[in-house]
PDB file of N, CA and C in Angstrom:
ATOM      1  N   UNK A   1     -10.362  -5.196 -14.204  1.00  0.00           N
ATOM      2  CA  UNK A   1     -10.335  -3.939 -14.901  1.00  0.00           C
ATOM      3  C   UNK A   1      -8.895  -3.443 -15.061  1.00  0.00           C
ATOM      4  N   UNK A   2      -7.828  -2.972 -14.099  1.00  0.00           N
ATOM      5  CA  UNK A   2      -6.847  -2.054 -13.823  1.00  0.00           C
ATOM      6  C   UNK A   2      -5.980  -3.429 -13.307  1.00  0.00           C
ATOM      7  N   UNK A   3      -4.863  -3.351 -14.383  1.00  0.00           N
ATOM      8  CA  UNK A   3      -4.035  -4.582 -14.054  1.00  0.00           C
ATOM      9  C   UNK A   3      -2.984  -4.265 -13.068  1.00  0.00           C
ATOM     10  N   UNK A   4      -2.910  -2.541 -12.583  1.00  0.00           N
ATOM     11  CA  UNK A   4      -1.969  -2.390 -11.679  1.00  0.00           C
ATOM     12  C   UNK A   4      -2.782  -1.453 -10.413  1.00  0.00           C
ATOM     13  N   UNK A   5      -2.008  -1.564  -9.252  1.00  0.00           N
ATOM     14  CA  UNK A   5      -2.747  -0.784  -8.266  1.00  0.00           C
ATOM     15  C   UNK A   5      -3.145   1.098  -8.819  1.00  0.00           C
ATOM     16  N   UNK A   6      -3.513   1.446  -8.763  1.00  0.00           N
ATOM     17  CA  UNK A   6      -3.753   2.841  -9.238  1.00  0.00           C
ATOM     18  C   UNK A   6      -4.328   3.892  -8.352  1.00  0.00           C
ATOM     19  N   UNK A   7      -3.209   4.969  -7.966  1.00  0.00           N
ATOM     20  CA  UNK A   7      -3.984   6.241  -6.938  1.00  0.00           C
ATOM     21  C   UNK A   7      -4.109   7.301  -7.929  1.00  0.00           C
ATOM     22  N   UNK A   8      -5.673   7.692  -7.228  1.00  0.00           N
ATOM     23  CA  UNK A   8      -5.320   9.105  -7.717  1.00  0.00           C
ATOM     24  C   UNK A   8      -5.524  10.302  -6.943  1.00  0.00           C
ATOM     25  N   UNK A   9      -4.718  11.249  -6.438  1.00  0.00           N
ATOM     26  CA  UNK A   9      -4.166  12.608  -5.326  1.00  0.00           C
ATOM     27  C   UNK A   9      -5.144  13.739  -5.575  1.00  0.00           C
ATOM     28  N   UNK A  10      -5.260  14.207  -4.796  1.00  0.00           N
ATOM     29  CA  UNK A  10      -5.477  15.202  -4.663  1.00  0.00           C
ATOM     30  C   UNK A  10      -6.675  15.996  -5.218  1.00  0.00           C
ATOM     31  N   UNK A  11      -7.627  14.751  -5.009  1.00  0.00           N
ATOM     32  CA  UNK A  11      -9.684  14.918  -5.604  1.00  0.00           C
ATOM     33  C   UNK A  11     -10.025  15.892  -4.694  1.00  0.00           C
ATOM     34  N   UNK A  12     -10.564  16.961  -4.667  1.00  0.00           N
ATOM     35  CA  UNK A  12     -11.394  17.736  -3.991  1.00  0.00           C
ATOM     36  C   UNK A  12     -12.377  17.913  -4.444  1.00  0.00           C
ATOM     37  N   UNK A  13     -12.751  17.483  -5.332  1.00  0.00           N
ATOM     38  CA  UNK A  13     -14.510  17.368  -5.700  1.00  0.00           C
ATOM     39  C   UNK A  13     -15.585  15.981  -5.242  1.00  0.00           C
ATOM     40  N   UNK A  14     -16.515  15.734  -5.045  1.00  0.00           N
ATOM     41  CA  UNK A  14     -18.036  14.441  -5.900  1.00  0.00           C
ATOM     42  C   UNK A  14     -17.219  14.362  -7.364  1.00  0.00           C
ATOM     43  N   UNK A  15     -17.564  15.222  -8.067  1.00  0.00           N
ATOM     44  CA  UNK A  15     -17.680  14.825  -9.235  1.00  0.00           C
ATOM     45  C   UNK A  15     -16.269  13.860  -9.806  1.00  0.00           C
ATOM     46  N   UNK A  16     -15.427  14.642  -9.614  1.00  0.00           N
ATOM     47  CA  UNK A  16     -13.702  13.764  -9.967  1.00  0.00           C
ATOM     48  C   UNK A  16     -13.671  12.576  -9.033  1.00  0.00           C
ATOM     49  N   UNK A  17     -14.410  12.492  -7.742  1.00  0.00           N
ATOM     50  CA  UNK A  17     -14.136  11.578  -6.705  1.00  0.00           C
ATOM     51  C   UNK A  17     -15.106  10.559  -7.870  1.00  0.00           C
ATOM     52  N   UNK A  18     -16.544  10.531  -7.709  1.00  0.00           N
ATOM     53  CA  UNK A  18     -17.409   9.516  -8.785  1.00  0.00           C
ATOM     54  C   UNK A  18     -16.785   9.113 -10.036  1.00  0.00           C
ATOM     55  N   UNK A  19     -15.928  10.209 -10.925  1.00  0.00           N
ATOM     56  CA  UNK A  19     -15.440   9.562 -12.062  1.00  0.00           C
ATOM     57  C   UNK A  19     -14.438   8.278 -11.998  1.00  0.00           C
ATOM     58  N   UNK A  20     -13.547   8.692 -10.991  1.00  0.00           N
ATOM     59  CA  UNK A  20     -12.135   7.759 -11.061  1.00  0.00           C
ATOM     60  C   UNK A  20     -13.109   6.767 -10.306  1.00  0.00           C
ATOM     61  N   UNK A  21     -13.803   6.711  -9.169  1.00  0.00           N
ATOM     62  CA  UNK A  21     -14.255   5.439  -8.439  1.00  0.00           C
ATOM     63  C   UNK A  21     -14.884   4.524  -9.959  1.00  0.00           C
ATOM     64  N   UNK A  22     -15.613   4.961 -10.575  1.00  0.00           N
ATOM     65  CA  UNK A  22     -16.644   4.276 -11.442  1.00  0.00           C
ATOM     66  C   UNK A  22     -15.502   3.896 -12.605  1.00  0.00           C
ATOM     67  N   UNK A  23     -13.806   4.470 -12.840  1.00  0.00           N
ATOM     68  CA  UNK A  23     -12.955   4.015 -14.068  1.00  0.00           C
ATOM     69  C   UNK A  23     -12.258   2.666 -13.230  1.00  0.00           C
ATOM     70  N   UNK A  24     -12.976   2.434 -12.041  1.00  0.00           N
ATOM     71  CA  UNK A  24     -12.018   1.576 -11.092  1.00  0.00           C
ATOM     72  C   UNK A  24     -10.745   1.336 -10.150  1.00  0.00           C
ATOM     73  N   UNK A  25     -10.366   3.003 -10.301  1.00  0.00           N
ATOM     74  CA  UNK A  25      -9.181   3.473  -9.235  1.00  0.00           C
ATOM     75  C   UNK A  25      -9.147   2.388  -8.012  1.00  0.00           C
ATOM     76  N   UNK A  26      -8.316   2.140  -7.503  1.00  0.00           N
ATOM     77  CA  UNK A  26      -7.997   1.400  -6.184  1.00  0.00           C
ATOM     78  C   UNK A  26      -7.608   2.319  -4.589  1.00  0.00           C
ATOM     79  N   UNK A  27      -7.410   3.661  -5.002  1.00  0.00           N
ATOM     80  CA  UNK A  27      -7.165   4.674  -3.775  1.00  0.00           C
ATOM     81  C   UNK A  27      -7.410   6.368  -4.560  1.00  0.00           C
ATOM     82  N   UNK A  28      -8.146   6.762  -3.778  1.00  0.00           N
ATOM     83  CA  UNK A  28      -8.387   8.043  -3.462  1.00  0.00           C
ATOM     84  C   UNK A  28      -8.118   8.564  -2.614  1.00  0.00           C
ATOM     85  N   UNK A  29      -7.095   9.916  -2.930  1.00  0.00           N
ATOM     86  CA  UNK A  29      -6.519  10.654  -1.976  1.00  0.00           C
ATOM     87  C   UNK A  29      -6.765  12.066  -1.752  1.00  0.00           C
ATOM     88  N   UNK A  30      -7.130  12.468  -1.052  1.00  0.00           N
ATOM     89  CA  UNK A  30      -8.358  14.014  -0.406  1.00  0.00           C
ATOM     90  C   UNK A  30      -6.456  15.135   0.443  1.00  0.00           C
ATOM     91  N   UNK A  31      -6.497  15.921  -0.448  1.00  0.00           N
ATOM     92  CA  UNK A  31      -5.487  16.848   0.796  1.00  0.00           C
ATOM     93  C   UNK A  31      -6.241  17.062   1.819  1.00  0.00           C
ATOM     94  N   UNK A  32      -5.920  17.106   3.072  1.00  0.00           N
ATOM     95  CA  UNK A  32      -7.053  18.117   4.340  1.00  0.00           C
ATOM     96  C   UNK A  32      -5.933  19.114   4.608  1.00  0.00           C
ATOM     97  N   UNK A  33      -4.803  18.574   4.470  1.00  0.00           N
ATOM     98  CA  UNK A  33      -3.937  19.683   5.668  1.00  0.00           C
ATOM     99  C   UNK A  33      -4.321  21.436   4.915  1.00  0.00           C
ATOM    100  N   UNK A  34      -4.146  22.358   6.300  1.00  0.00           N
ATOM    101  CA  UNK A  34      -5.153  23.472   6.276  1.00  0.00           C
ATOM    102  C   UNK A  34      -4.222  24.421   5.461  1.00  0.00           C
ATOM    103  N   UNK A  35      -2.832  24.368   5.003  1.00  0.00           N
ATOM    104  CA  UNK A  35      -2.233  25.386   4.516  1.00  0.00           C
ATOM    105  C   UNK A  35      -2.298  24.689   3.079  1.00  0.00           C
ATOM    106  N   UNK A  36      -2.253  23.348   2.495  1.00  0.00           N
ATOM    107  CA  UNK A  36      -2.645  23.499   1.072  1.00  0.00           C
ATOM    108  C   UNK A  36      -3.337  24.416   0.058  1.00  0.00           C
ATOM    109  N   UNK A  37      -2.741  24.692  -0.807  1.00  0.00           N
ATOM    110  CA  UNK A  37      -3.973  25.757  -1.460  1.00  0.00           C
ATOM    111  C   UNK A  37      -5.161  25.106  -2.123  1.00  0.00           C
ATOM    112  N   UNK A  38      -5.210  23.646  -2.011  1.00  0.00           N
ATOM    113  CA  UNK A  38      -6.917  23.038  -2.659  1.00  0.00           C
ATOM    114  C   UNK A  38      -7.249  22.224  -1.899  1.00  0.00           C
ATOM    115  N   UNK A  39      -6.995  22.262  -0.316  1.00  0.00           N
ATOM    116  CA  UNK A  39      -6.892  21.477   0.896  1.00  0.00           C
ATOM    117  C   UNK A  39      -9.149  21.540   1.143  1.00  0.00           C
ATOM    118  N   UNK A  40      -9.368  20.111   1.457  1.00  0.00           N
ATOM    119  CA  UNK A  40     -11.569  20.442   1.943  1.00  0.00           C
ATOM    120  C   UNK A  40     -10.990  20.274   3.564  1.00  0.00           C
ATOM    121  N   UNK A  41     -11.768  20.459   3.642  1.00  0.00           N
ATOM    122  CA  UNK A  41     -12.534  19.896   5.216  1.00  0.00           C
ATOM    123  C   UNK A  41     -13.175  18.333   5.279  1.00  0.00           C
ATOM    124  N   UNK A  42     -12.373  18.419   6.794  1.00  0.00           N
ATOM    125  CA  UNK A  42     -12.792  16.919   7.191  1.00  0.00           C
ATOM    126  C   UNK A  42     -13.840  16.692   6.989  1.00  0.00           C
ATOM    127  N   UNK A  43     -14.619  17.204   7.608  1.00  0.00           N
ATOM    128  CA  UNK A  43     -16.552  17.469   6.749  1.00  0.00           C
ATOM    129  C   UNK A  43     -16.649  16.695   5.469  1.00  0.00           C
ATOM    130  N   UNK A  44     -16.079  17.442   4.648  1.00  0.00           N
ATOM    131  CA  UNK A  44     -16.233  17.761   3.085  1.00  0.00           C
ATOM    132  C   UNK A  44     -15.650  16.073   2.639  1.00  0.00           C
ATOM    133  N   UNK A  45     -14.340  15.763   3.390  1.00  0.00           N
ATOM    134  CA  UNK A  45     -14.144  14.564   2.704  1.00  0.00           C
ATOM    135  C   UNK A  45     -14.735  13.523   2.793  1.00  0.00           C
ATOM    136  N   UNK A  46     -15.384  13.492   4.377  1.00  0.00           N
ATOM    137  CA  UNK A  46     -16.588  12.779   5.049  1.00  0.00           C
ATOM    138  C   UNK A  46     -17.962  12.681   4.006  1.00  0.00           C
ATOM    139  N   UNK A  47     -18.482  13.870   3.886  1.00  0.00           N
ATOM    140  CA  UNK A  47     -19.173  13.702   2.961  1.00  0.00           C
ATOM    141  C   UNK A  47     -19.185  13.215   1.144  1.00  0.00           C
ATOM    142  N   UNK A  48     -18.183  13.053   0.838  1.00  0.00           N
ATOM    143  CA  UNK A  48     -17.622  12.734  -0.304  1.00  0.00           C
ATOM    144  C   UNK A  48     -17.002  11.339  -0.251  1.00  0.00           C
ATOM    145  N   UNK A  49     -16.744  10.525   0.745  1.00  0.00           N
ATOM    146  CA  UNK A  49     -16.092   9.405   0.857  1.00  0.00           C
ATOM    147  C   UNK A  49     -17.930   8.588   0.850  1.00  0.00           C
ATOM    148  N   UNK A  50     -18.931   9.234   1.778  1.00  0.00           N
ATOM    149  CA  UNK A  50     -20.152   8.911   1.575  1.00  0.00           C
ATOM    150  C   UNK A  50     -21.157   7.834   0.158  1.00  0.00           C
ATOM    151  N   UNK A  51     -20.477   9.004  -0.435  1.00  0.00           N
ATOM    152  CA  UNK A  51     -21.423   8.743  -2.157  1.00  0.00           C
ATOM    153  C   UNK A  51     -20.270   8.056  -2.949  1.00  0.00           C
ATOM    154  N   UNK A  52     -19.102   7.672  -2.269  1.00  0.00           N
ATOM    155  CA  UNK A  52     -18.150   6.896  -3.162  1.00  0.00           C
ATOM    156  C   UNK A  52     -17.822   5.235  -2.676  1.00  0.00           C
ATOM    157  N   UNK A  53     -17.931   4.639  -3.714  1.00  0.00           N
ATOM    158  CA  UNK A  53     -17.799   2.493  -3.739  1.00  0.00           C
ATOM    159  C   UNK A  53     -16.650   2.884  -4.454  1.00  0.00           C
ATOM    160  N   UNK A  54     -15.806   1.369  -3.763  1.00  0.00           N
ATOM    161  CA  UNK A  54     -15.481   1.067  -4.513  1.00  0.00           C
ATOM    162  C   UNK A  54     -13.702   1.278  -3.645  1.00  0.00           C
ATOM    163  N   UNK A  55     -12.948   2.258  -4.147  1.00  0.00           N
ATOM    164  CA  UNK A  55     -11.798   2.646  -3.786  1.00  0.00           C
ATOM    165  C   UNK A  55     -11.875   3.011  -2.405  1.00  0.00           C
ATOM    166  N   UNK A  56     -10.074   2.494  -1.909  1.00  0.00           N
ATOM    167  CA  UNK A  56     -10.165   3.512  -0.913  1.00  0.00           C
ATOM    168  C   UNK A  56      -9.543   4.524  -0.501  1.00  0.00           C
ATOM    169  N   UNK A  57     -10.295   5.413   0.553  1.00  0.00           N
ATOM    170  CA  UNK A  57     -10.463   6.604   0.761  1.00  0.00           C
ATOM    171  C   UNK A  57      -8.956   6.628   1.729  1.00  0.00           C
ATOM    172  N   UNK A  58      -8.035   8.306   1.055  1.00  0.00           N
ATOM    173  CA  UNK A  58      -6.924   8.233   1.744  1.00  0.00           C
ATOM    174  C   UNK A  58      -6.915   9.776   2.261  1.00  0.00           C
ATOM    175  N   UNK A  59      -6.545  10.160   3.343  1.00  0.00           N
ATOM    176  CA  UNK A  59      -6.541  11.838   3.375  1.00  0.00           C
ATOM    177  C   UNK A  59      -4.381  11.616   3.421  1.00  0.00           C
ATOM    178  N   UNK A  60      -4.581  13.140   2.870  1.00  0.00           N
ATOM    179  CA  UNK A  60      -2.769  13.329   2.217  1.00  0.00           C
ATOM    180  C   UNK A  60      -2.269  14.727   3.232  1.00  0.00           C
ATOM    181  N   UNK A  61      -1.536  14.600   3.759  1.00  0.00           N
ATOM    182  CA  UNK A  61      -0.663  15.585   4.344  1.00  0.00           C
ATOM    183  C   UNK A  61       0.375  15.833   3.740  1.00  0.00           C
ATOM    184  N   UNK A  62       0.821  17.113   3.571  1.00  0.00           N
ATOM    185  CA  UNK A  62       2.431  17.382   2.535  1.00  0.00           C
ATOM    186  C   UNK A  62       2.901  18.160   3.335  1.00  0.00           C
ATOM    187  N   UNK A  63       4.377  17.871   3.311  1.00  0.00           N
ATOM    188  CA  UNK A  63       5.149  18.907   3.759  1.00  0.00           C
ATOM    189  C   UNK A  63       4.777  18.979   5.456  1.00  0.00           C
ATOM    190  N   UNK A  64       4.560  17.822   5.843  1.00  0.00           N
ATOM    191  CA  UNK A  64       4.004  18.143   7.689  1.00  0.00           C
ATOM    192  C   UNK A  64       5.500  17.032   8.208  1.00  0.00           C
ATOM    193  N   UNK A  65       6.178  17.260   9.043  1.00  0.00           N
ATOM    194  CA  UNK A  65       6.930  16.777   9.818  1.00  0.00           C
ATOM    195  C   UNK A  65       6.620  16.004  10.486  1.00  0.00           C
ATOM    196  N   UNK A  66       6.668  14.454  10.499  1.00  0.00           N
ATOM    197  CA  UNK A  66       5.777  13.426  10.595  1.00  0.00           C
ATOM    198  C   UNK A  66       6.714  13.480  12.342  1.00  0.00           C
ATOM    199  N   UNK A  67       7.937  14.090  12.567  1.00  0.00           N
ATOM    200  CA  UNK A  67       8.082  14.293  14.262  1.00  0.00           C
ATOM    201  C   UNK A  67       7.683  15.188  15.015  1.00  0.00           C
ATOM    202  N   UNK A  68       7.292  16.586  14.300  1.00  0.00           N
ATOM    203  CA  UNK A  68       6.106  17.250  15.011  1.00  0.00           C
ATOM    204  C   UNK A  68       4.521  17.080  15.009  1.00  0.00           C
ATOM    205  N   UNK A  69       4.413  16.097  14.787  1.00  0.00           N
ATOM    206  CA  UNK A  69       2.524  15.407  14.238  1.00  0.00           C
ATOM    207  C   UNK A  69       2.415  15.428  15.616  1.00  0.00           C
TER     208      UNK A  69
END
């Protein structure tokens, strides 16, 4: 299908998560961190990684200080 690797950032829906899985995306990426302004819940991505084949599932942190983690 997709002659190059292809992500796509920052899905917080089913519905956008099902579209890109079914155009053949290769990574899906979920914000969680809690100060984003369109950041789900671990829950939420849990449940949404559920009903999705295919790609895989990435959670995205921004702006976090990978030496205070």
């Amino acid at each position: 299908m997709l002659k190059i690797p292809v992500l796509v950032s920052d899905i917080t829906h089913l519905t956008d998560a099902r579209y890109f899985a079914a155009f053949g995306v290769d990574f899906l990426s979920f914000p969680i961190e809690a100060q984003a302004f369109n950041a789900i819940s671990c829950e939420n991505l849990k449940e949404i990684s559920e009903w999705i084949e295919g790609p895989k599932i990435l959670a995205s942190l921004t702006g976090v200080d990978i030496e205070e983690a």
